[in-house]
PDB file of N, CA and C in Angstrom:
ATOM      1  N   UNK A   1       1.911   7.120  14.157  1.00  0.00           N
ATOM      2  CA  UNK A   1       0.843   7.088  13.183  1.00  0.00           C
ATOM      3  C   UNK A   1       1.429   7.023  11.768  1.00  0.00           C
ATOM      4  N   UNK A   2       0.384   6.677  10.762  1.00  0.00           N
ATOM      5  CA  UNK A   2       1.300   5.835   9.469  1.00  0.00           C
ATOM      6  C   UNK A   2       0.760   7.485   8.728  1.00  0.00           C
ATOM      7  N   UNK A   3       1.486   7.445   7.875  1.00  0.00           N
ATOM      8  CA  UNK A   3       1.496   8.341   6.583  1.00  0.00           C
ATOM      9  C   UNK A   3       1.389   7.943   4.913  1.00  0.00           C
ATOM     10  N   UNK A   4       0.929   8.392   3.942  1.00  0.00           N
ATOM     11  CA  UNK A   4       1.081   8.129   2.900  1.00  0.00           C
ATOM     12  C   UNK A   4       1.958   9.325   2.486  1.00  0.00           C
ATOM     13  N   UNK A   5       2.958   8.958   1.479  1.00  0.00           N
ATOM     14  CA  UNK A   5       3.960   9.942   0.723  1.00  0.00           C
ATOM     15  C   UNK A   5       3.912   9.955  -0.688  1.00  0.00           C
ATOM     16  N   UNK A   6       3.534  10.853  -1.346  1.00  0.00           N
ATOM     17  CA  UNK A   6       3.209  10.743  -2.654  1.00  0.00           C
ATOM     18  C   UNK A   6       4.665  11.439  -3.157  1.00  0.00           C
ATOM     19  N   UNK A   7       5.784  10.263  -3.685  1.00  0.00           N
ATOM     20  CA  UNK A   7       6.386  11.181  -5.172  1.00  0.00           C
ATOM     21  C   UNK A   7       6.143  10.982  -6.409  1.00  0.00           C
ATOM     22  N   UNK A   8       7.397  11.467  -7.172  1.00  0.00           N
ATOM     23  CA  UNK A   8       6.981  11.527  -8.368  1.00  0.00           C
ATOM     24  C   UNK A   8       8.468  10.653  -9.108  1.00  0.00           C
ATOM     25  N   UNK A   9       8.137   9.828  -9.899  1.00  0.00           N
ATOM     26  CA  UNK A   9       9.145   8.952 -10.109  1.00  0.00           C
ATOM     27  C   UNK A   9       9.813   9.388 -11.773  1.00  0.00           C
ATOM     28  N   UNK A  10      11.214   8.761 -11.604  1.00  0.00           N
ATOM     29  CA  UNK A  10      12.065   9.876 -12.910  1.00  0.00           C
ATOM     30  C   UNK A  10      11.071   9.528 -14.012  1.00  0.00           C
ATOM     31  N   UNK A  11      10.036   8.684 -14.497  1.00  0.00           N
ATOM     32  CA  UNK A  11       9.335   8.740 -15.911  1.00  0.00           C
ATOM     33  C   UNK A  11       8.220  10.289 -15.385  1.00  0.00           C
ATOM     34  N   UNK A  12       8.071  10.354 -14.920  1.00  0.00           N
ATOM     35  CA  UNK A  12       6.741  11.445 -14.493  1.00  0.00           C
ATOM     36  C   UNK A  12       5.682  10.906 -13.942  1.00  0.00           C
ATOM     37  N   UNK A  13       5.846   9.330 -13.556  1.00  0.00           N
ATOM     38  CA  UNK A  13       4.554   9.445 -12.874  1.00  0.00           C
ATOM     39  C   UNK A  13       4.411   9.216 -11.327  1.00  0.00           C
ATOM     40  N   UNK A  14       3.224   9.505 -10.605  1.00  0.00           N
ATOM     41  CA  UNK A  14       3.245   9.773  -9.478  1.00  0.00           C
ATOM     42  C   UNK A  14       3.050   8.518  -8.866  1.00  0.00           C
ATOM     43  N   UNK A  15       3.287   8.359  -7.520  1.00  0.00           N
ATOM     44  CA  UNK A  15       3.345   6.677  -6.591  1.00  0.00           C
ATOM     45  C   UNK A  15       3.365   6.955  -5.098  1.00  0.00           C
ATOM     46  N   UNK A  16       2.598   6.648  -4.707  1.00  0.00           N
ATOM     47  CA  UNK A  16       2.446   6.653  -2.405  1.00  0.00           C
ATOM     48  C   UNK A  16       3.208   5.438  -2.563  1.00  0.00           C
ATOM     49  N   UNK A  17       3.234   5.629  -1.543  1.00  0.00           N
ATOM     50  CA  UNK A  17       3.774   4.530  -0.048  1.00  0.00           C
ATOM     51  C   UNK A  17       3.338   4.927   1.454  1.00  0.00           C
ATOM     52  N   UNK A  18       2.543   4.090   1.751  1.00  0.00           N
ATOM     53  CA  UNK A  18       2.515   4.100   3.020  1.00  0.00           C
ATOM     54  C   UNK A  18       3.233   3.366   3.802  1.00  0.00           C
ATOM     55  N   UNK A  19       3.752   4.879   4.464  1.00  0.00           N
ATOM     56  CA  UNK A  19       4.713   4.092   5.841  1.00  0.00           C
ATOM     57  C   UNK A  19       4.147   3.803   7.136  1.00  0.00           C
ATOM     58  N   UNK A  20       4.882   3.335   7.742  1.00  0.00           N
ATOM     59  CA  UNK A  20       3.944   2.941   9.514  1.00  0.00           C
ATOM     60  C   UNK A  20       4.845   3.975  10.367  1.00  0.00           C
ATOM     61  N   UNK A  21       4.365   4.147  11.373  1.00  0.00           N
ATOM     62  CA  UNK A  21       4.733   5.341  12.179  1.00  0.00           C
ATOM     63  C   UNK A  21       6.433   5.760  12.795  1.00  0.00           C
ATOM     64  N   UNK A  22       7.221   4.109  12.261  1.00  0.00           N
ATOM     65  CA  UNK A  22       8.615   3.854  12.327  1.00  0.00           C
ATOM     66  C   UNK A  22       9.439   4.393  11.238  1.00  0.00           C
ATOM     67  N   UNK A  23       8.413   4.354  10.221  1.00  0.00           N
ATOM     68  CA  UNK A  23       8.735   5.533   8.714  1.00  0.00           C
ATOM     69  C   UNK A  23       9.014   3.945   7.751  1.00  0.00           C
ATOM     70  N   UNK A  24       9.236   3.101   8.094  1.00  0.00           N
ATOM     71  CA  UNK A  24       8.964   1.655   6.979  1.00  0.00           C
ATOM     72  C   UNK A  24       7.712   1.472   6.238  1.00  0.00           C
ATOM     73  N   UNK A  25       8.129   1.210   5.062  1.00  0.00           N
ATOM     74  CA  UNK A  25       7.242   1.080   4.045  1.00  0.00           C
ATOM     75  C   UNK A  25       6.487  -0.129   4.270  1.00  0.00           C
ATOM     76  N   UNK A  26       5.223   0.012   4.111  1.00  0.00           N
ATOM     77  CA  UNK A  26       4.307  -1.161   4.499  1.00  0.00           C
ATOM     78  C   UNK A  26       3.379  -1.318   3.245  1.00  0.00           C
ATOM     79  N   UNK A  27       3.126  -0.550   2.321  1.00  0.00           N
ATOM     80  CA  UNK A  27       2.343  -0.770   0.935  1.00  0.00           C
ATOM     81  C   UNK A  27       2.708   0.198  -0.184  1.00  0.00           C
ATOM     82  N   UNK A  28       2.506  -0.230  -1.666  1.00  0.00           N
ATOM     83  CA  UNK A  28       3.508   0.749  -2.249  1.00  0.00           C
ATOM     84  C   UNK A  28       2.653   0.398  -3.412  1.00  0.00           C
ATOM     85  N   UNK A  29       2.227   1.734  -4.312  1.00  0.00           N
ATOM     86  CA  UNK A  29       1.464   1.593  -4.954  1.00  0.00           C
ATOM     87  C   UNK A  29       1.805   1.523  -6.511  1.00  0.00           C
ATOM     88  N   UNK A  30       1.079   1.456  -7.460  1.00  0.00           N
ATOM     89  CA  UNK A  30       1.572   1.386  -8.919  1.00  0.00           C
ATOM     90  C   UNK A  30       2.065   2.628  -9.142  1.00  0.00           C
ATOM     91  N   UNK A  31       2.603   3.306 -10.461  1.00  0.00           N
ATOM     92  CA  UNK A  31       2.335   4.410 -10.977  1.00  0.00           C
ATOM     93  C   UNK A  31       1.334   4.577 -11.791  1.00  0.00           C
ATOM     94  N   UNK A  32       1.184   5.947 -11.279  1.00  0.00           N
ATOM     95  CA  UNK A  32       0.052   6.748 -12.015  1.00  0.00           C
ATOM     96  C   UNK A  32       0.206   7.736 -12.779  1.00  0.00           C
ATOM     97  N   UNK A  33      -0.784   8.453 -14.228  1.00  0.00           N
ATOM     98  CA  UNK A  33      -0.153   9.326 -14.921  1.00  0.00           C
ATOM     99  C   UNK A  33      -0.011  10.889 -14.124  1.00  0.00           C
ATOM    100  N   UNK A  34      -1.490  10.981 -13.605  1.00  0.00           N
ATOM    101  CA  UNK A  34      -1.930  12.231 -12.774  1.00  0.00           C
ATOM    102  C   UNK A  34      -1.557  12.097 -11.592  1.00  0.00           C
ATOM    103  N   UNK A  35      -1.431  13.625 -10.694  1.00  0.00           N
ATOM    104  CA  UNK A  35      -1.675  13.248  -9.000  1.00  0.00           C
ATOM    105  C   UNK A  35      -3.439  13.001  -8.682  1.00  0.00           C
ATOM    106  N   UNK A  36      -4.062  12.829  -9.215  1.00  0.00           N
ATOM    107  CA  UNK A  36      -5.493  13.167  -9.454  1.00  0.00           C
ATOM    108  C   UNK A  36      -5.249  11.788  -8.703  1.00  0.00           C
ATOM    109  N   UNK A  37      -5.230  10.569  -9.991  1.00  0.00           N
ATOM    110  CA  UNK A  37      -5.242   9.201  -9.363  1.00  0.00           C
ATOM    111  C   UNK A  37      -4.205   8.876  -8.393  1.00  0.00           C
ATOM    112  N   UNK A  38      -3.679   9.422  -8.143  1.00  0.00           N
ATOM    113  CA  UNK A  38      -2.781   8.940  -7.347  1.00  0.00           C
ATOM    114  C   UNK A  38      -3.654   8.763  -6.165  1.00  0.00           C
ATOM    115  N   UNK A  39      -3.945  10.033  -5.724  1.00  0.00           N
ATOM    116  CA  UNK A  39      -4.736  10.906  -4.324  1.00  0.00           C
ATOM    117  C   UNK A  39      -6.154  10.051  -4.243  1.00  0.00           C
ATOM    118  N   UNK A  40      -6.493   9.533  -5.620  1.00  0.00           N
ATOM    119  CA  UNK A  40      -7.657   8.757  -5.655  1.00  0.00           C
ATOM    120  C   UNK A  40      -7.473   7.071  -4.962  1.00  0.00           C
ATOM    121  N   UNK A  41      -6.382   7.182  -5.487  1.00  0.00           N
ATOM    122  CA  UNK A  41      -5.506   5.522  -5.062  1.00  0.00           C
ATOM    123  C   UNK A  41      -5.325   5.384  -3.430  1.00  0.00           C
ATOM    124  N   UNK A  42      -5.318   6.606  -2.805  1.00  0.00           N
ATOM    125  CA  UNK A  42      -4.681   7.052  -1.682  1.00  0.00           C
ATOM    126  C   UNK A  42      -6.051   6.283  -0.932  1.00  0.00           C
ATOM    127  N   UNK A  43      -7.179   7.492  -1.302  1.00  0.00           N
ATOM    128  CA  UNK A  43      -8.513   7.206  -0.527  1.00  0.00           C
ATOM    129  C   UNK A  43      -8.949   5.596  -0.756  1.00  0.00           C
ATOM    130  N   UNK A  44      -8.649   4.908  -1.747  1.00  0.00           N
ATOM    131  CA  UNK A  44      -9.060   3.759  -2.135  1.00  0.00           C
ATOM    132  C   UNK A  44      -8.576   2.732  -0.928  1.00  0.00           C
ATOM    133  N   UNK A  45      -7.325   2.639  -0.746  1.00  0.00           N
ATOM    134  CA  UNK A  45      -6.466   2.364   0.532  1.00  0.00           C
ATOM    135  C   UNK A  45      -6.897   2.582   1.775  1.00  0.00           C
ATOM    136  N   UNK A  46      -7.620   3.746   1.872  1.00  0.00           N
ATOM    137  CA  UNK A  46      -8.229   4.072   2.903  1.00  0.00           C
ATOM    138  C   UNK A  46      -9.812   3.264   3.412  1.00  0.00           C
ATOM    139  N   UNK A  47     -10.313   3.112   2.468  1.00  0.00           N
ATOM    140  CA  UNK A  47     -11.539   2.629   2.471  1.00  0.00           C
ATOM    141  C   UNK A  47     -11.351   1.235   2.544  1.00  0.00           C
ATOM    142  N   UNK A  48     -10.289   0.530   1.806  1.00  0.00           N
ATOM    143  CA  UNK A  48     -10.660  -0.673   1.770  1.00  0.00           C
ATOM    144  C   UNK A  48      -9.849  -1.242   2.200  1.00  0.00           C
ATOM    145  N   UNK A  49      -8.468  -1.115   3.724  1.00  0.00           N
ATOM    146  CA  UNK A  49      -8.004  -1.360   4.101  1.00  0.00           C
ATOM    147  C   UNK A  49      -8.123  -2.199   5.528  1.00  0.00           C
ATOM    148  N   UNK A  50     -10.131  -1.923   5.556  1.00  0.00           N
ATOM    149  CA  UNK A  50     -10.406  -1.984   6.640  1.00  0.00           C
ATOM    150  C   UNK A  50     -11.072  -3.360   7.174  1.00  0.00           C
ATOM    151  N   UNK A  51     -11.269  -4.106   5.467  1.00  0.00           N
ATOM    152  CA  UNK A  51     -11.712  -5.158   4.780  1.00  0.00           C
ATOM    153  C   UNK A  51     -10.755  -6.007   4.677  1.00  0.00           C
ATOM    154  N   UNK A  52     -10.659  -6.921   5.667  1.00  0.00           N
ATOM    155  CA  UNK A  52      -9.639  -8.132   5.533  1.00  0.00           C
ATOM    156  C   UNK A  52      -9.720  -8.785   4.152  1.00  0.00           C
ATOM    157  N   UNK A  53     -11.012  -9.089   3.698  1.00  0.00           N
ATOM    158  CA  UNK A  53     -11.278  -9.878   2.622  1.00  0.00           C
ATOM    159  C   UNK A  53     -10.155  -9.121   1.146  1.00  0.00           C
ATOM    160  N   UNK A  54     -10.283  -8.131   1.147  1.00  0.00           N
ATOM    161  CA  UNK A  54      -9.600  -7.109  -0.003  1.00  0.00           C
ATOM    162  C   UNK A  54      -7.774  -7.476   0.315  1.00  0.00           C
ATOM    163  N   UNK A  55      -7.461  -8.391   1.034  1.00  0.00           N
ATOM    164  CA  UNK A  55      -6.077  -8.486   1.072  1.00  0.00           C
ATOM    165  C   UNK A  55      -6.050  -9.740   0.548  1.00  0.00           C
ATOM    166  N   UNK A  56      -4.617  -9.991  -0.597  1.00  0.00           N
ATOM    167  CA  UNK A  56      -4.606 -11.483  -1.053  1.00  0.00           C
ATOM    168  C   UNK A  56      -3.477 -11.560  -0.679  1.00  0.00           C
ATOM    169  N   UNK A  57      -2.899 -12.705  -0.356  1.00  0.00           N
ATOM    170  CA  UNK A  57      -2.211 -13.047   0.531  1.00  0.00           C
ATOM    171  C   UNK A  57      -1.363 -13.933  -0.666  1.00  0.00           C
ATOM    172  N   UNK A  58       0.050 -13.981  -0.854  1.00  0.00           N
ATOM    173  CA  UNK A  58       0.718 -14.480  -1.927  1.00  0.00           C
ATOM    174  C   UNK A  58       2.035 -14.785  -1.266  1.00  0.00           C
ATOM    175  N   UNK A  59       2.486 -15.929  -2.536  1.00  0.00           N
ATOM    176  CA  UNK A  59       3.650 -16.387  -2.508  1.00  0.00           C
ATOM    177  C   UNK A  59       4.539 -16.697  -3.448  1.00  0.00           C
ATOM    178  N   UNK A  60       5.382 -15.751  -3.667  1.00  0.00           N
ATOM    179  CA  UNK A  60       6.280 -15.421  -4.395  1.00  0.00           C
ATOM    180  C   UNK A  60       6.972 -17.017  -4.875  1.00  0.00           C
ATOM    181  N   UNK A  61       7.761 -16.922  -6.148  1.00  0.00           N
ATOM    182  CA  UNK A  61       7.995 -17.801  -6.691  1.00  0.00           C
ATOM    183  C   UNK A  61       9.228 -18.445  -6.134  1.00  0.00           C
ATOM    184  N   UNK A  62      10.084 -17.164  -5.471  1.00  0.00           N
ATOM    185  CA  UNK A  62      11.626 -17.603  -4.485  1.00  0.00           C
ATOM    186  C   UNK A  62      10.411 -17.910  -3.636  1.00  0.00           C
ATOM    187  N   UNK A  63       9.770 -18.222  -3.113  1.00  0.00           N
ATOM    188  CA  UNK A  63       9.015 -18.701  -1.562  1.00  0.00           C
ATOM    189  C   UNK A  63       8.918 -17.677  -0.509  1.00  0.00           C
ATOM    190  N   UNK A  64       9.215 -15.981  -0.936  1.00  0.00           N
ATOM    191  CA  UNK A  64       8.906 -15.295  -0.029  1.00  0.00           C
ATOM    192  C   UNK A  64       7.310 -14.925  -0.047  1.00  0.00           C
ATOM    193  N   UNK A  65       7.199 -14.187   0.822  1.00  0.00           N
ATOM    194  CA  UNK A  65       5.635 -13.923   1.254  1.00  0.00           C
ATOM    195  C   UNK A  65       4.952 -12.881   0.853  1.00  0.00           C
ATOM    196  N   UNK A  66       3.987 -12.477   0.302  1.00  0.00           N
ATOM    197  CA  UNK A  66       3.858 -10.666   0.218  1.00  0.00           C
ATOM    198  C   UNK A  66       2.083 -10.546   0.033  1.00  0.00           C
ATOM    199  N   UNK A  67       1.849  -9.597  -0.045  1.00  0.00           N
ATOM    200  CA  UNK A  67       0.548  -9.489  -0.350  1.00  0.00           C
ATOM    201  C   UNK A  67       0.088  -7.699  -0.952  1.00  0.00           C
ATOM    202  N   UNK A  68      -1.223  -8.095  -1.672  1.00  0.00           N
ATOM    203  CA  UNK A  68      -1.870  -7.339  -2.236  1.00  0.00           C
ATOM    204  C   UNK A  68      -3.091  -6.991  -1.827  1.00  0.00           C
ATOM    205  N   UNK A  69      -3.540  -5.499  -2.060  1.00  0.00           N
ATOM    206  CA  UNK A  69      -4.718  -4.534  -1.576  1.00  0.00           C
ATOM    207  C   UNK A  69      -5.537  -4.568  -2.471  1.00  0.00           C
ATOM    208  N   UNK A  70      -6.769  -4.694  -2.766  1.00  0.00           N
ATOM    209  CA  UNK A  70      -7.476  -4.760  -4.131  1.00  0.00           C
ATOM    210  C   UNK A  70      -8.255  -3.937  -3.779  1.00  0.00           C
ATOM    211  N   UNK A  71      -9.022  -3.589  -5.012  1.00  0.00           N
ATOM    212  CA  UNK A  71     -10.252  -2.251  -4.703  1.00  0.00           C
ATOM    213  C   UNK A  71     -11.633  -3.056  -5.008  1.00  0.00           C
ATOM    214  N   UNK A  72     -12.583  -2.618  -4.880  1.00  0.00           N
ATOM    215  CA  UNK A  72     -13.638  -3.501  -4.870  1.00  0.00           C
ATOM    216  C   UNK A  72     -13.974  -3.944  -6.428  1.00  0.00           C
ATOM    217  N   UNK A  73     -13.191  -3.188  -7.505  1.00  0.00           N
ATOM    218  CA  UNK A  73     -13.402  -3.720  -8.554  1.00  0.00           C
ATOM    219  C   UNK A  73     -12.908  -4.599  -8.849  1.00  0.00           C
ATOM    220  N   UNK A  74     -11.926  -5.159  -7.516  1.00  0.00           N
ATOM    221  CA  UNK A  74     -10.976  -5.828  -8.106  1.00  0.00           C
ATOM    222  C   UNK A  74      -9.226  -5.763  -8.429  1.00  0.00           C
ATOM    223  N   UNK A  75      -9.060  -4.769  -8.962  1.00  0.00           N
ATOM    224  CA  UNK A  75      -7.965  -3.949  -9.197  1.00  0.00           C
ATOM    225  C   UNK A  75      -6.858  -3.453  -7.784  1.00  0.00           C
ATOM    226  N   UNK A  76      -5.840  -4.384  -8.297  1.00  0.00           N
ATOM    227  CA  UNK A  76      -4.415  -3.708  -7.513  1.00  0.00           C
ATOM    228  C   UNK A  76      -4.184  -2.576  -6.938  1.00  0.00           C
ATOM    229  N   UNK A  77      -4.258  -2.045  -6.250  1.00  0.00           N
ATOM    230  CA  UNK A  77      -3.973  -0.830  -5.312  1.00  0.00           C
ATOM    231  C   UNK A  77      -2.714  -0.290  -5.064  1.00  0.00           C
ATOM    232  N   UNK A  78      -2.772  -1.734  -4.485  1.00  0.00           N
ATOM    233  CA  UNK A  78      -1.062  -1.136  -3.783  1.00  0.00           C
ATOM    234  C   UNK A  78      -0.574  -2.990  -3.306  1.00  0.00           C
ATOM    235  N   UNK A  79       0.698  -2.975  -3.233  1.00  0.00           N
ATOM    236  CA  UNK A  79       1.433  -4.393  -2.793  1.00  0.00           C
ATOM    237  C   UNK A  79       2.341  -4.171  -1.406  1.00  0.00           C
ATOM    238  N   UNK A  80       3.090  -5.525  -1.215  1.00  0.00           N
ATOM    239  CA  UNK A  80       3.592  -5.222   0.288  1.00  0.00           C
ATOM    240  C   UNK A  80       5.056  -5.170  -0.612  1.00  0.00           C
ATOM    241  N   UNK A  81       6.410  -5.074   0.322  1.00  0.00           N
ATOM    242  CA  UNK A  81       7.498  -5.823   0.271  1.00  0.00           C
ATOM    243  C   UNK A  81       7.577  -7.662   0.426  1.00  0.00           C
ATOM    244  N   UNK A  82       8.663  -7.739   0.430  1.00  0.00           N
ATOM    245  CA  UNK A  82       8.674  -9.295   0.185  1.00  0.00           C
ATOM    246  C   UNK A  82       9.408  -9.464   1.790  1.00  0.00           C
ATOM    247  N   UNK A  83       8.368 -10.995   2.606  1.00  0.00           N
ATOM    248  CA  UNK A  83       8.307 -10.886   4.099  1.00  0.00           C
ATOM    249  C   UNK A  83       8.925 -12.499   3.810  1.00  0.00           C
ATOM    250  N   UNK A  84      10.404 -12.530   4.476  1.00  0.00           N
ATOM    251  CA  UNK A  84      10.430 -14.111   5.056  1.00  0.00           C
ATOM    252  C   UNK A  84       9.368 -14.921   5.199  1.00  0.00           C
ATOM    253  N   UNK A  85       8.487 -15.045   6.467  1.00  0.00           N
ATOM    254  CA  UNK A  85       7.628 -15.790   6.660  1.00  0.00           C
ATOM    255  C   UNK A  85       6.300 -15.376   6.595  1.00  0.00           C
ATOM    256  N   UNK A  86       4.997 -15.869   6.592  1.00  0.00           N
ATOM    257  CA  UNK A  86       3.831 -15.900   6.437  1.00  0.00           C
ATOM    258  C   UNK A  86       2.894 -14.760   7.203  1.00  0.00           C
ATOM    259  N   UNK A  87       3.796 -15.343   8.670  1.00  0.00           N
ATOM    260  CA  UNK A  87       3.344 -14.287   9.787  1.00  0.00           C
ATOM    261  C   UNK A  87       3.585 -13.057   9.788  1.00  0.00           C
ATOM    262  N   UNK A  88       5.120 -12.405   9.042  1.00  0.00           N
ATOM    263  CA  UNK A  88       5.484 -11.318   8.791  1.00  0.00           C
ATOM    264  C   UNK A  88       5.090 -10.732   8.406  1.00  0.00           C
ATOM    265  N   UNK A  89       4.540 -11.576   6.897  1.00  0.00           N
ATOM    266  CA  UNK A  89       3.155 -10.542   6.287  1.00  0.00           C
ATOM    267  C   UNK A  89       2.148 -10.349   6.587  1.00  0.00           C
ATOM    268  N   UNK A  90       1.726 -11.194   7.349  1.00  0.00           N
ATOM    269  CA  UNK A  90       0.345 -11.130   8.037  1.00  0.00           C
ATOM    270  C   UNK A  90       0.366  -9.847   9.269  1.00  0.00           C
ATOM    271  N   UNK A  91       1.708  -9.773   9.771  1.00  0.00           N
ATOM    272  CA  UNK A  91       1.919  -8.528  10.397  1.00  0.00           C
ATOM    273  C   UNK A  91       1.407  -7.578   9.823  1.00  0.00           C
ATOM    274  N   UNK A  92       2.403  -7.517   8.576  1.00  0.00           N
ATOM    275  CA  UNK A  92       2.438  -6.389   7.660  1.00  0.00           C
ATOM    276  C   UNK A  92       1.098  -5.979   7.085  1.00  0.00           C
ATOM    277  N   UNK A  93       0.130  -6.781   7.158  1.00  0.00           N
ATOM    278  CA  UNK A  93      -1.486  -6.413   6.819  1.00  0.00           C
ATOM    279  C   UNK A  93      -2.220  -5.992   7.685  1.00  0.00           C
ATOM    280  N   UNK A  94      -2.014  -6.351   8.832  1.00  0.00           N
ATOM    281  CA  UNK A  94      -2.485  -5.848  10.126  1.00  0.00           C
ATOM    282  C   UNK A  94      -1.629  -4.473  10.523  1.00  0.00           C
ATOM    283  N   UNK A  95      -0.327  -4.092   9.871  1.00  0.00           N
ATOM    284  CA  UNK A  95      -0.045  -2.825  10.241  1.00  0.00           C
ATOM    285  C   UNK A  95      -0.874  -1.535   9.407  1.00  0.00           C
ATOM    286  N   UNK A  96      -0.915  -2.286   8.206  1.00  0.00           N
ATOM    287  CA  UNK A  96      -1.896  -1.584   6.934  1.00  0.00           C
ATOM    288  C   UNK A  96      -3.161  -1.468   7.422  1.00  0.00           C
ATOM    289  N   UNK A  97      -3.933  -2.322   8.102  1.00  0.00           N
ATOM    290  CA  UNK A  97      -5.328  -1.957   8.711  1.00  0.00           C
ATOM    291  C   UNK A  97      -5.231  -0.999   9.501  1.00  0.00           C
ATOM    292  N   UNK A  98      -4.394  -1.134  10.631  1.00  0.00           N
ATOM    293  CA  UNK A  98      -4.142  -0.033  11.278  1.00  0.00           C
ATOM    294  C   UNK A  98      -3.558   1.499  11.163  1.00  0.00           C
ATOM    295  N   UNK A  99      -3.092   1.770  10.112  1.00  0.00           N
ATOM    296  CA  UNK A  99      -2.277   2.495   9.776  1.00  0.00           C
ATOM    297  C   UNK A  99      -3.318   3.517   8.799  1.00  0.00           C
ATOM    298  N   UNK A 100      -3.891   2.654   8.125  1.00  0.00           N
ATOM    299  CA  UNK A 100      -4.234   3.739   6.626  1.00  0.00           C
ATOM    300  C   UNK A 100      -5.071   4.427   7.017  1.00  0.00           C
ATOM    301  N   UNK A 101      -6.217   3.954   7.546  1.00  0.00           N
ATOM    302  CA  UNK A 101      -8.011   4.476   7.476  1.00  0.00           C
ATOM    303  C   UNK A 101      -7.423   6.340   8.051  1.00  0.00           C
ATOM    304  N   UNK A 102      -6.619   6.611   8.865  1.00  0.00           N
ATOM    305  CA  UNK A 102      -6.468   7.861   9.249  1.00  0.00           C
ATOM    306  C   UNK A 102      -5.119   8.220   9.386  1.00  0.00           C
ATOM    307  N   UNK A 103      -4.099   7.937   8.414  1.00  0.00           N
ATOM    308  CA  UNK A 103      -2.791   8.565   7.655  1.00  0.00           C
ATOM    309  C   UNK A 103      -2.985   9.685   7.105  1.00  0.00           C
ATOM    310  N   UNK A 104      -1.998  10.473   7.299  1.00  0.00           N
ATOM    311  CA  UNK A 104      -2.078  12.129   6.444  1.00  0.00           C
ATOM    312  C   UNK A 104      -1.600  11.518   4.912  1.00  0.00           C
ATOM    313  N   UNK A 105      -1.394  12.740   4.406  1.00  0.00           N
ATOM    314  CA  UNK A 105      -0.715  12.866   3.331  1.00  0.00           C
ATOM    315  C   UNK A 105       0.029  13.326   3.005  1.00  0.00           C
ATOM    316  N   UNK A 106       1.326  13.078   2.499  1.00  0.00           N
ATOM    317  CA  UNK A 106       2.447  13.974   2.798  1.00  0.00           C
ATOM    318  C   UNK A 106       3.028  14.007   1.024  1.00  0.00           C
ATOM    319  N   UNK A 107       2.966  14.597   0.830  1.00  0.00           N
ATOM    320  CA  UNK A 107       2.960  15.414  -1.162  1.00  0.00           C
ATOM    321  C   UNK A 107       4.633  15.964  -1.459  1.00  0.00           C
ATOM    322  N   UNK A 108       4.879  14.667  -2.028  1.00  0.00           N
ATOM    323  CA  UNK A 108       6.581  15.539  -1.610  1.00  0.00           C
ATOM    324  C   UNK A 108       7.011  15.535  -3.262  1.00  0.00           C
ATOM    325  N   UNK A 109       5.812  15.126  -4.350  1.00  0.00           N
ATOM    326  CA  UNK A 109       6.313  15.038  -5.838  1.00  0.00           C
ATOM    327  C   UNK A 109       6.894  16.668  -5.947  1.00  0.00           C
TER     328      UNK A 109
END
């Protein structure tokens, strides 16, 4: 089962990652000033992970693959790593569907 890990990065601000149950990072979020938003960012992931449409699907300028989580406003969430091929990421979105809606939280700032 996947987890989200909230630290805290050397400027002070806070950032998840959700890993998949292998402990690999599968989405990784901006920084934030508070843990407030962070934890808010967390649930956002949660909700709208479940929504294929909320994933954009991109291609990096070297030609790797990656994609992005949006919130219904619109707004960036969280991004992938950068996937060789198309399908990889398309994995990698389908591990994120599966993974988030019921991930703990693991608070390690």
């Amino acid at each position: 089962m996947g987890k989200f890990v909230i630290t805290k990065r050397s400027n002070g601000e806070y950032q998840f990652n959700l890993k998949a149950g292998n402990g690999q990072v599968i989405l990784s979020s901006e920084g934030y000033a508070a843990k407030s938003s962070c934890e808010n960012g967390i649930e956002s992931v949660k909700k709208n992970a479940k929504d294929d449409s909320k994933f954009e699907r991109k291609t990096s300028s070297n030609g790797k693959y990656y994609f992005s989580l949006k919130a219904t406003n619109g707004q960036i969430i969280g991004s992938s790593e950068m996937y060789e091929s198309a399908s990889s990421r398309d994995n990698g979105i389908e591990s994120v569907q599966k993974n988030a809606p019921d991930a703990e939280t693991d608070d390690q700032s």
